[in-house]
C-alpha atoms as a PDB file:
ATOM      1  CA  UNK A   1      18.309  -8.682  -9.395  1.00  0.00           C
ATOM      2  CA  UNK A   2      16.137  -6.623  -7.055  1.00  0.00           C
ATOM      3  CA  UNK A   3      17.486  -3.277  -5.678  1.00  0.00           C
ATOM      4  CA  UNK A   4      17.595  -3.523  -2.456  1.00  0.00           C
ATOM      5  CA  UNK A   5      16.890  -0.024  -0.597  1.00  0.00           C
ATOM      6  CA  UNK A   6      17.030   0.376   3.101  1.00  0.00           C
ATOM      7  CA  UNK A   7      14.048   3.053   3.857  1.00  0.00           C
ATOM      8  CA  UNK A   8      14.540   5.509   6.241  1.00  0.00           C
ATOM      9  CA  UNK A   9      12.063   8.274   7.721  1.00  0.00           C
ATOM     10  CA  UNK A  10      13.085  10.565   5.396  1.00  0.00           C
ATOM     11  CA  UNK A  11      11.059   7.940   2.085  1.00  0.00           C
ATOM     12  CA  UNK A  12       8.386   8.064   4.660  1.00  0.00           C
ATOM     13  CA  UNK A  13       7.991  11.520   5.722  1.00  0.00           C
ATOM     14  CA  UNK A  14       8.018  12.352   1.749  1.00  0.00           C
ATOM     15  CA  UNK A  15       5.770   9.534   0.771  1.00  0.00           C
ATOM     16  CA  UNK A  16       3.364  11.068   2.949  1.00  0.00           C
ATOM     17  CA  UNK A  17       3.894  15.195   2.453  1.00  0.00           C
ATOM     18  CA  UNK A  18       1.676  14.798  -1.185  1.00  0.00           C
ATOM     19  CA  UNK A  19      -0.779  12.649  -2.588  1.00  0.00           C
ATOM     20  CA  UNK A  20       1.924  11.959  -5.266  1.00  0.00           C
ATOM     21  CA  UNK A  21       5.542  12.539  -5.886  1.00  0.00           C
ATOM     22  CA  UNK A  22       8.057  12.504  -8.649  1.00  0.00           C
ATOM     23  CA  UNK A  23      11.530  12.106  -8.984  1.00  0.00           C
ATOM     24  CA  UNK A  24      12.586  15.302  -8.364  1.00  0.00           C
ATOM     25  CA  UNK A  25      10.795  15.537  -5.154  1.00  0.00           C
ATOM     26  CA  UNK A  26      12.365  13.017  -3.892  1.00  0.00           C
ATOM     27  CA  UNK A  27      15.889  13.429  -5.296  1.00  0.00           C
ATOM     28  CA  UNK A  28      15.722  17.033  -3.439  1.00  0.00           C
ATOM     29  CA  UNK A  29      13.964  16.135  -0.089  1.00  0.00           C
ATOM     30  CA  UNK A  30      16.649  12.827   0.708  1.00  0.00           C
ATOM     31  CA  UNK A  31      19.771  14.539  -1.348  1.00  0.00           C
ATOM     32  CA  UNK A  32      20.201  11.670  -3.302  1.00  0.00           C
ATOM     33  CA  UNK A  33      21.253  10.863  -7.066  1.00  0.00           C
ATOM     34  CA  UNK A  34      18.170  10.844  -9.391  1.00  0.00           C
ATOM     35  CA  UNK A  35      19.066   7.456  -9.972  1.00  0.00           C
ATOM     36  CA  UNK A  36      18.627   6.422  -6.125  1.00  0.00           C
ATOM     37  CA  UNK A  37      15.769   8.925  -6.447  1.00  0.00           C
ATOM     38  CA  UNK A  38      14.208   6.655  -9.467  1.00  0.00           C
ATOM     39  CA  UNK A  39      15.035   3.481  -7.590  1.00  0.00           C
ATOM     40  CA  UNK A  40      13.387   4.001  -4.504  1.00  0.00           C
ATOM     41  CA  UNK A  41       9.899   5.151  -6.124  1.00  0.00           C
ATOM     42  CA  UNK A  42      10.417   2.436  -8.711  1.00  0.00           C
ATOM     43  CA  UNK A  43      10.864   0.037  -6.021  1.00  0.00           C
ATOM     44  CA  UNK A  44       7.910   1.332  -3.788  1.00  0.00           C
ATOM     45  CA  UNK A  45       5.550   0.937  -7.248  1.00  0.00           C
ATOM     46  CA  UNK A  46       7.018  -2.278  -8.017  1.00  0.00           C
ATOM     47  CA  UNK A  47       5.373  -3.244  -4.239  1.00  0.00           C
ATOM     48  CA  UNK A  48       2.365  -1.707  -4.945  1.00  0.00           C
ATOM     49  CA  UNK A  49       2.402   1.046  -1.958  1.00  0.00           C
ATOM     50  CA  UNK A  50       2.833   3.820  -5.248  1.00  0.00           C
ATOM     51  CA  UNK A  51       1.214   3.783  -8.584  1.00  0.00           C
ATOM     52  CA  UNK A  52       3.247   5.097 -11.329  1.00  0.00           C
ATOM     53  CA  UNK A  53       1.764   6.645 -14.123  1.00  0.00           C
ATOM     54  CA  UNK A  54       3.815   8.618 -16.781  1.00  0.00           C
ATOM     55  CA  UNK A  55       2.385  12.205 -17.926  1.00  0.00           C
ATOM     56  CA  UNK A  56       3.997  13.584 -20.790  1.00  0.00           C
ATOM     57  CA  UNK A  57       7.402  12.658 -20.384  1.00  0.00           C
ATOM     58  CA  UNK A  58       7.496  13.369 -16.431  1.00  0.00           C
ATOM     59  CA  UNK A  59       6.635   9.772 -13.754  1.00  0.00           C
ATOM     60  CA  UNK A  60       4.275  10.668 -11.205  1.00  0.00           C
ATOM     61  CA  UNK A  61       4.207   8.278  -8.239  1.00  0.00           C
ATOM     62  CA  UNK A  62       0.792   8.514  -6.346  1.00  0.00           C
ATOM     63  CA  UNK A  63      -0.076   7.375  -3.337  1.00  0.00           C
ATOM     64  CA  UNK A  64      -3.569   6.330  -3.430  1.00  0.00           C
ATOM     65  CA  UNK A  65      -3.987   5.701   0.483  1.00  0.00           C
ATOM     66  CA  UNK A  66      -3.374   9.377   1.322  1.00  0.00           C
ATOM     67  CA  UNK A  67      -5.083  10.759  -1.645  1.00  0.00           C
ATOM     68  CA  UNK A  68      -8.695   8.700  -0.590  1.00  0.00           C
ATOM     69  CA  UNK A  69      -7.888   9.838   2.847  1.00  0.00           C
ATOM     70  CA  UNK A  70      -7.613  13.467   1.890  1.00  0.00           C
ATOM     71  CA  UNK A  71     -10.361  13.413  -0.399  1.00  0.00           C
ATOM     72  CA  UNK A  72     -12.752  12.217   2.359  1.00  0.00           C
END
């Protein structure tokens, strides 16, 4: 079964502060469980608006958009 997560502009304002995120980032900025944390950049990759790539033992979740945008 899919998580469903109801976004909010909080997601959106931190989707957008870095060309990529991680859990913690996210778990900090919306106060949430690392586990709603995980889920809501898991779910975002799953949809392909974030790419997940694992570094080590730490999962980055970039956003390519911004990062072509800022690289311009």
């Amino acid at each position: 079964m899919d998580v469903i997560i109801t976004f909010n502009k909080q997601i959106i304002k931190n989707k957008f502060k870095h060309p990529y995120t991680k859990i913690e980032f996210v778990e900090k900025d919306l106060k949430v469980s690392r586990i709603t944390a995980a889920n809501y950049l898991n779910k975002l990759s799953d949809d392909g608006i974030l790419t997940k790539k694992k570094l080590g033992v730490t999962n980055y979740y970039i956003n390519h958009e911004l990062f072509d945008i800022l690289s311009k």
